[in-house]
Every structure is written in structure tokens, then in C-alpha cells.
PDB file of N, CA and C in Angstrom:
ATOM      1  N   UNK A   1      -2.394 -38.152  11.507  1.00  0.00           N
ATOM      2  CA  UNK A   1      -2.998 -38.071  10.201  1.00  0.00           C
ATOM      3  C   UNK A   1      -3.505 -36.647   9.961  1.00  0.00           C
ATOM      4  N   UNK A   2      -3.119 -36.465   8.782  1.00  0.00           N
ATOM      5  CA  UNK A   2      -3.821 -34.769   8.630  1.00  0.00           C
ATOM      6  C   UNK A   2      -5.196 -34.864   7.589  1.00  0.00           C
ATOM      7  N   UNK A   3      -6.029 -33.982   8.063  1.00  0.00           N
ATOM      8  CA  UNK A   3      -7.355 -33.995   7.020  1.00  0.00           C
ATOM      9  C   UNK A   3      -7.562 -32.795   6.469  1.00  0.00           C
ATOM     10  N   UNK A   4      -8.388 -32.924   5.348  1.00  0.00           N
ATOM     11  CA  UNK A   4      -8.310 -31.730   4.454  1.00  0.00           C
ATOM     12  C   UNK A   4     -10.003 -31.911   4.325  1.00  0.00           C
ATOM     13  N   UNK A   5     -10.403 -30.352   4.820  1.00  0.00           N
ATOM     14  CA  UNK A   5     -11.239 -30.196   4.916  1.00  0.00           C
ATOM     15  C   UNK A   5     -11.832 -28.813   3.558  1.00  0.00           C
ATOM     16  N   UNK A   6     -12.840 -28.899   3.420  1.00  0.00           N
ATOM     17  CA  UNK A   6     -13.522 -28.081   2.230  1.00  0.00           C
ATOM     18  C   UNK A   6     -14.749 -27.530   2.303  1.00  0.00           C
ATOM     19  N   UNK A   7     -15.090 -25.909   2.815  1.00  0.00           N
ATOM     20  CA  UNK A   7     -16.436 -25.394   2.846  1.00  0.00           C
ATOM     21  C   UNK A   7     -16.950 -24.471   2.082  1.00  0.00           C
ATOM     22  N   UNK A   8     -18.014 -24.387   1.852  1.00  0.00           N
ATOM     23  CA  UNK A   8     -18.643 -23.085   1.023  1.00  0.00           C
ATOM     24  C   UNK A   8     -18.031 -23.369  -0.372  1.00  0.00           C
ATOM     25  N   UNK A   9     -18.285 -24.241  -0.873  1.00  0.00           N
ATOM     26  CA  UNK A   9     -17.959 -24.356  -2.612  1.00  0.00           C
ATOM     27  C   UNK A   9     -16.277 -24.387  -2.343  1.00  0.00           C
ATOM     28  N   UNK A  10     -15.373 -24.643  -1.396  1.00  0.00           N
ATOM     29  CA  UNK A  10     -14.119 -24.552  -1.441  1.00  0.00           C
ATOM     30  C   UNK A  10     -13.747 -22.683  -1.468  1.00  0.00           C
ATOM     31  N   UNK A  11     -14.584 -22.129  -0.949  1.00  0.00           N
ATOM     32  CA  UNK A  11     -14.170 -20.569  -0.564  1.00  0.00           C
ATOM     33  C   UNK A  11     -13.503 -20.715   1.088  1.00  0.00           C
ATOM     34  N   UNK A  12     -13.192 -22.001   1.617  1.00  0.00           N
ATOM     35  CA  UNK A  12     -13.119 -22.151   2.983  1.00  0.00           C
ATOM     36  C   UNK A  12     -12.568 -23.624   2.855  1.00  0.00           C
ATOM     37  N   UNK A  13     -10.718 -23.667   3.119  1.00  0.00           N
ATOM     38  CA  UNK A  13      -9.562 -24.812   3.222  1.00  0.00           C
ATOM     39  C   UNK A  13      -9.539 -24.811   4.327  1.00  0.00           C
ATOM     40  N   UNK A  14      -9.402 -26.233   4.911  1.00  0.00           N
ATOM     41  CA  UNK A  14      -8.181 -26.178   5.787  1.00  0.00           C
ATOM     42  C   UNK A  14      -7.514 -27.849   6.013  1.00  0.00           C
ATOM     43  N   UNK A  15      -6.600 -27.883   6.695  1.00  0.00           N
ATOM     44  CA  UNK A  15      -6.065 -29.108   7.273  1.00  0.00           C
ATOM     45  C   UNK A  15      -6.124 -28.907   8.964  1.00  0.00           C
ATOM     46  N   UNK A  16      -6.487 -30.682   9.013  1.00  0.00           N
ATOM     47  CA  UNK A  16      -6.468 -30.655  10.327  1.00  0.00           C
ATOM     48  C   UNK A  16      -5.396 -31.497  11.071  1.00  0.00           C
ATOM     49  N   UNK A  17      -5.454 -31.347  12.265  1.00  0.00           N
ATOM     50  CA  UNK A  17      -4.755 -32.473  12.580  1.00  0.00           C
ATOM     51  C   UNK A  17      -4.650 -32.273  14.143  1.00  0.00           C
ATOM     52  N   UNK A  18      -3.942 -33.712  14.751  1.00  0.00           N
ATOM     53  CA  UNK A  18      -4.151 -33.595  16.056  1.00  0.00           C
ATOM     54  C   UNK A  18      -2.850 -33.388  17.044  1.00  0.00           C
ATOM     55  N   UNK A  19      -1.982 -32.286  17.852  1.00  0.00           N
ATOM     56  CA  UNK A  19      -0.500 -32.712  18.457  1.00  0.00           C
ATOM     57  C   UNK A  19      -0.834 -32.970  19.843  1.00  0.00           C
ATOM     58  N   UNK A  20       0.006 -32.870  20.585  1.00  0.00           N
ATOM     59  CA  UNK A  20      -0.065 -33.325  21.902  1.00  0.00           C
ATOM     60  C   UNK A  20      -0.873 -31.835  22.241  1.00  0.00           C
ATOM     61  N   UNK A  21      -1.047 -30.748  22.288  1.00  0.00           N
ATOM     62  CA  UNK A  21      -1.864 -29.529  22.698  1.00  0.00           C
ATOM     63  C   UNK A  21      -3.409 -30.064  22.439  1.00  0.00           C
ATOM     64  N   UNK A  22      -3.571 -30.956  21.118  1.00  0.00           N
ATOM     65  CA  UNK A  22      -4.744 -31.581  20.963  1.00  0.00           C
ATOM     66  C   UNK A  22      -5.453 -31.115  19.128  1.00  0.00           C
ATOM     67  N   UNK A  23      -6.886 -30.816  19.173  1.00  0.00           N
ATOM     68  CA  UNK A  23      -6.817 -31.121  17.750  1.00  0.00           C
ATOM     69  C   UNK A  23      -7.045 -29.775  17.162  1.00  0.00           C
ATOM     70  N   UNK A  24      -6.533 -29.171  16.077  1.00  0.00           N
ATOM     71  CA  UNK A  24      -6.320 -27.884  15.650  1.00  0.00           C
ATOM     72  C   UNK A  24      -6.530 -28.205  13.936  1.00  0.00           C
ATOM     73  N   UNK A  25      -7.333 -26.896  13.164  1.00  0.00           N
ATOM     74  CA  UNK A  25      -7.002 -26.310  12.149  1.00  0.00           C
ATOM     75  C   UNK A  25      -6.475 -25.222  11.274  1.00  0.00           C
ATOM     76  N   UNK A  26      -5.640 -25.268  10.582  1.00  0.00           N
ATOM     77  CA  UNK A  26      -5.096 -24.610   9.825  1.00  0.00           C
ATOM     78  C   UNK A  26      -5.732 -23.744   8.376  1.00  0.00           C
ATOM     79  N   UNK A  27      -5.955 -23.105   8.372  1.00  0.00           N
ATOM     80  CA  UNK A  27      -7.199 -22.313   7.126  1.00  0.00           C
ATOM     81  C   UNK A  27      -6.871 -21.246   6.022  1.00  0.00           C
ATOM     82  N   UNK A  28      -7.545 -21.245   5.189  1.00  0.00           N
ATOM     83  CA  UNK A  28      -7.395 -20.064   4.295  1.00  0.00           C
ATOM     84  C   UNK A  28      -8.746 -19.935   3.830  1.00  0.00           C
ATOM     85  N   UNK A  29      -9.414 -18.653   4.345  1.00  0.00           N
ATOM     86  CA  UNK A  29     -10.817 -18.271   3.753  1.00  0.00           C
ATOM     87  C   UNK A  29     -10.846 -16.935   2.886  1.00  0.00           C
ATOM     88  N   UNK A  30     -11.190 -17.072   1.312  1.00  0.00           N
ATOM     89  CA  UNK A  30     -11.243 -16.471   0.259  1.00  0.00           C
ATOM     90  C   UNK A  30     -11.984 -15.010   0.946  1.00  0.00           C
ATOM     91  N   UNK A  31     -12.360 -14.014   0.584  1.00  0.00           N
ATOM     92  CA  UNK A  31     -13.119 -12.902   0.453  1.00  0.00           C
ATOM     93  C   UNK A  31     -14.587 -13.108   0.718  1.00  0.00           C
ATOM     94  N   UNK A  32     -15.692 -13.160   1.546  1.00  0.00           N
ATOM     95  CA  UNK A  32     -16.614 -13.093   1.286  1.00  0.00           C
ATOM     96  C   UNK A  32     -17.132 -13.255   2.882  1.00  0.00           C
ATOM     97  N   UNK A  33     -18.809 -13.701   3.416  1.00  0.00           N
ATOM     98  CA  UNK A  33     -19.006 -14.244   4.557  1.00  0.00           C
ATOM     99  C   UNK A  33     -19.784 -15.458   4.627  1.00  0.00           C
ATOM    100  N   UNK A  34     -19.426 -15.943   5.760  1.00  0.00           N
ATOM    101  CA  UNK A  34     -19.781 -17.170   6.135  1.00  0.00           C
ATOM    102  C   UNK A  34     -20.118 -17.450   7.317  1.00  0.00           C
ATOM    103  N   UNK A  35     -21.058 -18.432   7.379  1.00  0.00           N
ATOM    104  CA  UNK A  35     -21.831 -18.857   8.963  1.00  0.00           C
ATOM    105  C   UNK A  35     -20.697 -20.214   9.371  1.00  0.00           C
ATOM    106  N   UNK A  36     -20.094 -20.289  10.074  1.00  0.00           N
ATOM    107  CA  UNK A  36     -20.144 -21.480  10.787  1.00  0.00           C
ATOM    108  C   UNK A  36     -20.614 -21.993  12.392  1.00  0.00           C
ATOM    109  N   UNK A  37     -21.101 -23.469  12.650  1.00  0.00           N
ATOM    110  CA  UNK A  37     -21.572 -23.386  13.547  1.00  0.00           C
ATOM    111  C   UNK A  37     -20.722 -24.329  14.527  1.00  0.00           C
ATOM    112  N   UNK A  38     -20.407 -24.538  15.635  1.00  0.00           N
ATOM    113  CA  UNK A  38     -19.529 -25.196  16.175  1.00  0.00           C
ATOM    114  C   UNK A  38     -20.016 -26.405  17.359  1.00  0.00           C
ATOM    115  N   UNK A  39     -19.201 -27.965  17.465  1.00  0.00           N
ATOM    116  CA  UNK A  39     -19.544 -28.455  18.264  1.00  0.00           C
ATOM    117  C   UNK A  39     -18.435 -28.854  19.765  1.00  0.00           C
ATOM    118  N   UNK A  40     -17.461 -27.944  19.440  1.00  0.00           N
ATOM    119  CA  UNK A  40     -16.283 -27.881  20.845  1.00  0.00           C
ATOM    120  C   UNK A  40     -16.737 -26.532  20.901  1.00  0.00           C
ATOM    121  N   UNK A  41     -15.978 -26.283  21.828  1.00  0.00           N
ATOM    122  CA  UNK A  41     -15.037 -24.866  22.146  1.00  0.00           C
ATOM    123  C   UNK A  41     -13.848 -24.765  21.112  1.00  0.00           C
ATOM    124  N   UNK A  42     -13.626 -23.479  20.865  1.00  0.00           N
ATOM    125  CA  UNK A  42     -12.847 -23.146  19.429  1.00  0.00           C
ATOM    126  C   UNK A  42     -12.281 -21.885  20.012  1.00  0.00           C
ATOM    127  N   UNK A  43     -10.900 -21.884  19.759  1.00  0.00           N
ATOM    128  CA  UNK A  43     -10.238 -20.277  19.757  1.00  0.00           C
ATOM    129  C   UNK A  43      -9.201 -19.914  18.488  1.00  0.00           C
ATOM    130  N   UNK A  44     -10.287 -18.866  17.808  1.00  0.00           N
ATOM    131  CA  UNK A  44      -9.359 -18.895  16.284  1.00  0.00           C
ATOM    132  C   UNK A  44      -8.630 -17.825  16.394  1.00  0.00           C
ATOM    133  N   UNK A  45      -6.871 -18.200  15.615  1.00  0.00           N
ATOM    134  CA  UNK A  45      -6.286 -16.879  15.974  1.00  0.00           C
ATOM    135  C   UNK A  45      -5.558 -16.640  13.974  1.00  0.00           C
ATOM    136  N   UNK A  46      -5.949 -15.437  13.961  1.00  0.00           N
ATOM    137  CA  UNK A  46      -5.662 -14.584  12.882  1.00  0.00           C
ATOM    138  C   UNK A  46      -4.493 -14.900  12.342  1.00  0.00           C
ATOM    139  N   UNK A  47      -3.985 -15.638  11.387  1.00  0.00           N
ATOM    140  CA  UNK A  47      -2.468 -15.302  10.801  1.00  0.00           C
ATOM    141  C   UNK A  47      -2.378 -14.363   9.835  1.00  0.00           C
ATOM    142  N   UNK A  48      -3.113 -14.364   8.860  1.00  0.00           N
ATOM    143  CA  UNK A  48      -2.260 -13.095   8.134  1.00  0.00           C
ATOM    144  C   UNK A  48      -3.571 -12.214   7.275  1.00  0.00           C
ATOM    145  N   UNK A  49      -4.069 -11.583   7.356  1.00  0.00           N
ATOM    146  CA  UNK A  49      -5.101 -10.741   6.774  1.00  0.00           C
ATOM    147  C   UNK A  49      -6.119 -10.464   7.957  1.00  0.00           C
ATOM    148  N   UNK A  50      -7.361 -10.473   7.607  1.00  0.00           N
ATOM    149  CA  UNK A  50      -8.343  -9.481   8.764  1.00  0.00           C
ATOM    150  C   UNK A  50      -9.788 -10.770   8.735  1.00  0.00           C
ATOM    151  N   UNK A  51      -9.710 -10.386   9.752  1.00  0.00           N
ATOM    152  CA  UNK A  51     -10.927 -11.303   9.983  1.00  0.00           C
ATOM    153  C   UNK A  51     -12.057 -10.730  10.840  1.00  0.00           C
ATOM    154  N   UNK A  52     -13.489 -10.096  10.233  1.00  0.00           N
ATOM    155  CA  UNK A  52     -14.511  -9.658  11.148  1.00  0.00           C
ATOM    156  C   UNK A  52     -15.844 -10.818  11.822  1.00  0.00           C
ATOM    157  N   UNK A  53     -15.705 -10.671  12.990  1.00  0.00           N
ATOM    158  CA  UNK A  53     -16.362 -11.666  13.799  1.00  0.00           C
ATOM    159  C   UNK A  53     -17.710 -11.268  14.105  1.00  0.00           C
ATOM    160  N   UNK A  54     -18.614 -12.042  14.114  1.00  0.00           N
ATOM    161  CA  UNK A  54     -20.116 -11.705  14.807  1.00  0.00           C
ATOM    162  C   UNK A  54     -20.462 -12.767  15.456  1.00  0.00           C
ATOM    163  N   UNK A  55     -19.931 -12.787  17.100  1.00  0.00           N
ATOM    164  CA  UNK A  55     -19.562 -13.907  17.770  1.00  0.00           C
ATOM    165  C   UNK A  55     -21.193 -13.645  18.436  1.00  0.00           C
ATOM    166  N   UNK A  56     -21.570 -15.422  19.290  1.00  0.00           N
ATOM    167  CA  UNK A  56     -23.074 -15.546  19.489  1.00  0.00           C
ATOM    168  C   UNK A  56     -23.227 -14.533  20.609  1.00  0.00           C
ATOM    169  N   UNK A  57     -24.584 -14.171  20.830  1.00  0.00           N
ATOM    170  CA  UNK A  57     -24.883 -12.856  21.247  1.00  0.00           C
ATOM    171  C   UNK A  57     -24.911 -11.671  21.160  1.00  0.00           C
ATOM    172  N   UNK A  58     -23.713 -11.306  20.366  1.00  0.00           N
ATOM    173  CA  UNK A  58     -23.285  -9.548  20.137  1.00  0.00           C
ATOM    174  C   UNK A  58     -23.993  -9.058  18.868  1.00  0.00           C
ATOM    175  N   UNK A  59     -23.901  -8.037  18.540  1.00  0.00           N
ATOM    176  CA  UNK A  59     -24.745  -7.060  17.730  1.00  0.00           C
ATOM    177  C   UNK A  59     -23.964  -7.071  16.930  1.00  0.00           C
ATOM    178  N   UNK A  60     -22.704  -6.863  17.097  1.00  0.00           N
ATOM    179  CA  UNK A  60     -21.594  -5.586  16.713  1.00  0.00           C
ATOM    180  C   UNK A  60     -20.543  -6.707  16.257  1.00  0.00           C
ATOM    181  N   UNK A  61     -19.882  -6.481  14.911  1.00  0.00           N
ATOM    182  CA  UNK A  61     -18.936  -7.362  14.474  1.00  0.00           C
ATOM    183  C   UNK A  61     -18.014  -6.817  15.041  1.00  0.00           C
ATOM    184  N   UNK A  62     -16.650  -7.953  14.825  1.00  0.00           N
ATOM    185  CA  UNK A  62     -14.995  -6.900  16.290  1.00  0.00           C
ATOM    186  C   UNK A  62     -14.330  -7.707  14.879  1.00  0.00           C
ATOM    187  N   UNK A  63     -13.326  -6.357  14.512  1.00  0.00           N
ATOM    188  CA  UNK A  63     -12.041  -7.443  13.273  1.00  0.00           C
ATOM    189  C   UNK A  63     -10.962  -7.376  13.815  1.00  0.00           C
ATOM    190  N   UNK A  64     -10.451  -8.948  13.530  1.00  0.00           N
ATOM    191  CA  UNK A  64      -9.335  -9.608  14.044  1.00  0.00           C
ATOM    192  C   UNK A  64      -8.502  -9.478  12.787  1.00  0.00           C
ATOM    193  N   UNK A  65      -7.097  -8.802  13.325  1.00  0.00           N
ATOM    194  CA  UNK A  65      -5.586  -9.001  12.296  1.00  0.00           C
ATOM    195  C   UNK A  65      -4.939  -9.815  12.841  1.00  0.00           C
ATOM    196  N   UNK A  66      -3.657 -10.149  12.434  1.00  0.00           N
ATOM    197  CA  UNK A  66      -2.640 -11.004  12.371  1.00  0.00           C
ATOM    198  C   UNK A  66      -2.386 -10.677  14.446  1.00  0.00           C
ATOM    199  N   UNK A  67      -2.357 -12.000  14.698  1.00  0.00           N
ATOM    200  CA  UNK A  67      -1.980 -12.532  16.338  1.00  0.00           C
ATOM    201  C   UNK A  67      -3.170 -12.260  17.060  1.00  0.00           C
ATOM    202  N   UNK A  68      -4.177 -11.676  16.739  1.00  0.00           N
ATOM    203  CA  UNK A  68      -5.453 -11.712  17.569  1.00  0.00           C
ATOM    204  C   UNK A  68      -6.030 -12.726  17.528  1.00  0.00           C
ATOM    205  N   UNK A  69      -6.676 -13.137  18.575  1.00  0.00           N
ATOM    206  CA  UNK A  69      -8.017 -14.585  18.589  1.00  0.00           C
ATOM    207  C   UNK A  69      -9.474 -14.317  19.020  1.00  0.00           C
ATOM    208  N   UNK A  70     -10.103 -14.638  18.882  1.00  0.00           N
ATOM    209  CA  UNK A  70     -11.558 -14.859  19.271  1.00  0.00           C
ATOM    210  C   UNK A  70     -11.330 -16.232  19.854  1.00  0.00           C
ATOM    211  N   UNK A  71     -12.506 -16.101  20.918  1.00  0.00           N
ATOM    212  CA  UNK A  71     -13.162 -17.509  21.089  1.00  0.00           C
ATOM    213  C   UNK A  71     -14.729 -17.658  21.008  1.00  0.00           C
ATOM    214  N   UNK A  72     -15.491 -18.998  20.354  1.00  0.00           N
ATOM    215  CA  UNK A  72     -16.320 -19.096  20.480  1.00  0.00           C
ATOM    216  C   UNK A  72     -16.959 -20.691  21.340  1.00  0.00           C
ATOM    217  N   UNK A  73     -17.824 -20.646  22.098  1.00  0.00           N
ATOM    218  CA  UNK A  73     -18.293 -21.847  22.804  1.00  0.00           C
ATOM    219  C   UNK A  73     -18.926 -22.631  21.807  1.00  0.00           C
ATOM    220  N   UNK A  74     -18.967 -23.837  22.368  1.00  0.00           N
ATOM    221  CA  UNK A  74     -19.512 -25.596  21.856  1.00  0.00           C
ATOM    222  C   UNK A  74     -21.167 -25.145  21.594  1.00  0.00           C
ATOM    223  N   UNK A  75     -21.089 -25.986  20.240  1.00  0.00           N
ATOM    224  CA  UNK A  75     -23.152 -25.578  20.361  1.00  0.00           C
ATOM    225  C   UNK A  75     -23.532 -24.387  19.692  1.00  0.00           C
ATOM    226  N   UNK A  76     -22.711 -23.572  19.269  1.00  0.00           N
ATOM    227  CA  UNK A  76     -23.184 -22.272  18.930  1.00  0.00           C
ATOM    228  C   UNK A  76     -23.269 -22.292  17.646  1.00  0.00           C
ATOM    229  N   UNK A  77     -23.116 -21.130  17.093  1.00  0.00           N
ATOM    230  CA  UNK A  77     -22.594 -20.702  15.717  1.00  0.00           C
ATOM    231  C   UNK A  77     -22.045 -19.083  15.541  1.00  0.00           C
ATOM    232  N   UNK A  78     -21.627 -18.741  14.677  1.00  0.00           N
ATOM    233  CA  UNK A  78     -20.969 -17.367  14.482  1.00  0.00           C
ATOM    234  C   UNK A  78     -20.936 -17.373  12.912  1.00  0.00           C
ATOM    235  N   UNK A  79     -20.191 -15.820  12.408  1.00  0.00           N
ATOM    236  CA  UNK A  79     -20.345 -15.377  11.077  1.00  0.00           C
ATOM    237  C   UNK A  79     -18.834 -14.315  11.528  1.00  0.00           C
ATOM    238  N   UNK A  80     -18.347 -15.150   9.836  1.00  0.00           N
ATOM    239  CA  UNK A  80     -17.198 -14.245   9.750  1.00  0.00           C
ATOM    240  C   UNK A  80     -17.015 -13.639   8.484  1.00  0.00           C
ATOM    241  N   UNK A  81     -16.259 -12.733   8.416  1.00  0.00           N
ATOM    242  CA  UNK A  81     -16.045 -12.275   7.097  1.00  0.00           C
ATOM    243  C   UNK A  81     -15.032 -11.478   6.578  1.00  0.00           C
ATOM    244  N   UNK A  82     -14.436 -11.855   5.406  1.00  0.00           N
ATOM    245  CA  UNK A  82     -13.043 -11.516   5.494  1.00  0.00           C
ATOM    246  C   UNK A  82     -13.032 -11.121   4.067  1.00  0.00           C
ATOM    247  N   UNK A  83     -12.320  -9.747   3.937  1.00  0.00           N
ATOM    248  CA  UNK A  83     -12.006  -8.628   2.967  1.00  0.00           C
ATOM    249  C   UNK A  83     -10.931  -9.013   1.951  1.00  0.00           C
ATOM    250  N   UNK A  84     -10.090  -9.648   2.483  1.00  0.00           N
ATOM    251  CA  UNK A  84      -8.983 -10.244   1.506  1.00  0.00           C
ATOM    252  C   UNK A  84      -8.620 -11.649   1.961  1.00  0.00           C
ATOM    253  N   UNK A  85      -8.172 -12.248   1.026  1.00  0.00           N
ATOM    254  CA  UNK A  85      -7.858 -13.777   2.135  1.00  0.00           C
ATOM    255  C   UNK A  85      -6.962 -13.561   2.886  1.00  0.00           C
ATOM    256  N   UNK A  86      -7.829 -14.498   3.823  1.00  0.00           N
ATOM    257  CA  UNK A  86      -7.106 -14.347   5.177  1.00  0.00           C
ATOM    258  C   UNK A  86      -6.761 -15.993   5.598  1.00  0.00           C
ATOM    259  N   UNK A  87      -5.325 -16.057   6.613  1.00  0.00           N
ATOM    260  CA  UNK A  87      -5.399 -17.418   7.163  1.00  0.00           C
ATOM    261  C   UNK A  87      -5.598 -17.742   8.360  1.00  0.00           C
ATOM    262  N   UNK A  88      -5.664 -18.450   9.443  1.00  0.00           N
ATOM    263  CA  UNK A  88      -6.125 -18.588  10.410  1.00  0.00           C
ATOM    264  C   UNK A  88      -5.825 -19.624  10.881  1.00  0.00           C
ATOM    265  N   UNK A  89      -5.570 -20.397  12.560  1.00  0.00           N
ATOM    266  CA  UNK A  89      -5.095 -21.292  13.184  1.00  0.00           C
ATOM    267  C   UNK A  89      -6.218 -21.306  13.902  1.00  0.00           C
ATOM    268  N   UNK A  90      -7.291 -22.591  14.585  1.00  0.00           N
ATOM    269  CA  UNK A  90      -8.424 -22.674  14.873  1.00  0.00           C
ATOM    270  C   UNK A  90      -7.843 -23.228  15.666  1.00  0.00           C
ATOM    271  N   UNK A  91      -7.851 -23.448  17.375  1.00  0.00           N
ATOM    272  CA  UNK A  91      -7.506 -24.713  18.253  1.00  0.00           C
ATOM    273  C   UNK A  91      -9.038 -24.912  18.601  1.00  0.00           C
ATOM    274  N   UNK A  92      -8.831 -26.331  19.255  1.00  0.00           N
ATOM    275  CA  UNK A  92     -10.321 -26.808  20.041  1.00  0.00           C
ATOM    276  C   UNK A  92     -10.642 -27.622  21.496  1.00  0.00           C
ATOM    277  N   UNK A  93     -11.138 -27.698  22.106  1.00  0.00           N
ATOM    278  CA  UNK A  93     -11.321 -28.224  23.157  1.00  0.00           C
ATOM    279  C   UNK A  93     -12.404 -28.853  23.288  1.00  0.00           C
TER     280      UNK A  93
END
């Protein structure tokens, strides 16, 4: 089953769904920033535009382009923010 998910006034799509690797989202986040906070382990990888990260602990944002990933741990939260829309593949554990 796939789900369609909707954040920040719909400035933040995605679909989800689950394959045998396990359960993953698919995204498109408009221009602007955003907090999200997480309850797996998450490794998001960049498809097509730029994505700047302010992963938990660090000072210093790091921007992700197309085939780069971040990971962030279960429990946390982070802030991203993205200059043009950008899309993104989220896996989880």
C-alpha cells in the first residue's frame, strides 16, 4: 500500500511505502526550512536539487546534491533547507 503523506501547509510531499529493503519515502520539498523530528533511524539521499542539513549536534549546516545522503538517528530531530525544490528518497530502520 502506498501513503501520501503532507507537511508544513503541503510545502513537504511524499509517498510511502514498504519493499522487501523495508519502509521508505519518496519526497518533494518546496523552497524554504523545516524542522523535522524522527522516530527510526533515517538515511535521506538527495535526488535532484540541494539539500542543506543541520543534523543533531553540529553547528554547521553540510548541503547535500543529487546521490549524497545524510543520516540521522531515532529520537532526534534535524532542520533542512532547500533553495529550489528538491526531491529526496528517505529509507528507515
Amino acid at each position: 500500500m502506498i501513503n501520501v503523506n503532507e507537511y508544513f501547509e503541503g510545502s513537504v510531499k511524499s509517498l510511502g511505502y514498504t519493499s522487501a529493503q523495508g519502509k521508505s519515502t519518496i519526497g518533494v520539498i518546496e523552497k524554504g526550512e523545516y524542522k523535522f523530528g524522527t522516530s527510526s533511524h533515517e538515511t535521506m539521499t538527495v535526488i535532484e536539487g540541494q539539500l542543506d542539513a543541520l543534523l543533531p549536534g553540529e553547528s554547521e549546516w553540510q548541503s547535500f546534491t543529487a546521490g549524497q545522503s545524510f543520516e540521522v538517528e531515532a529520537n532526534t530531530s534535524f532542520k533542512v533547507k532547500s533553495h529550489v525544490q528538491s526531491s529526496y528518497l528517505c529509507k528507515y530502520k
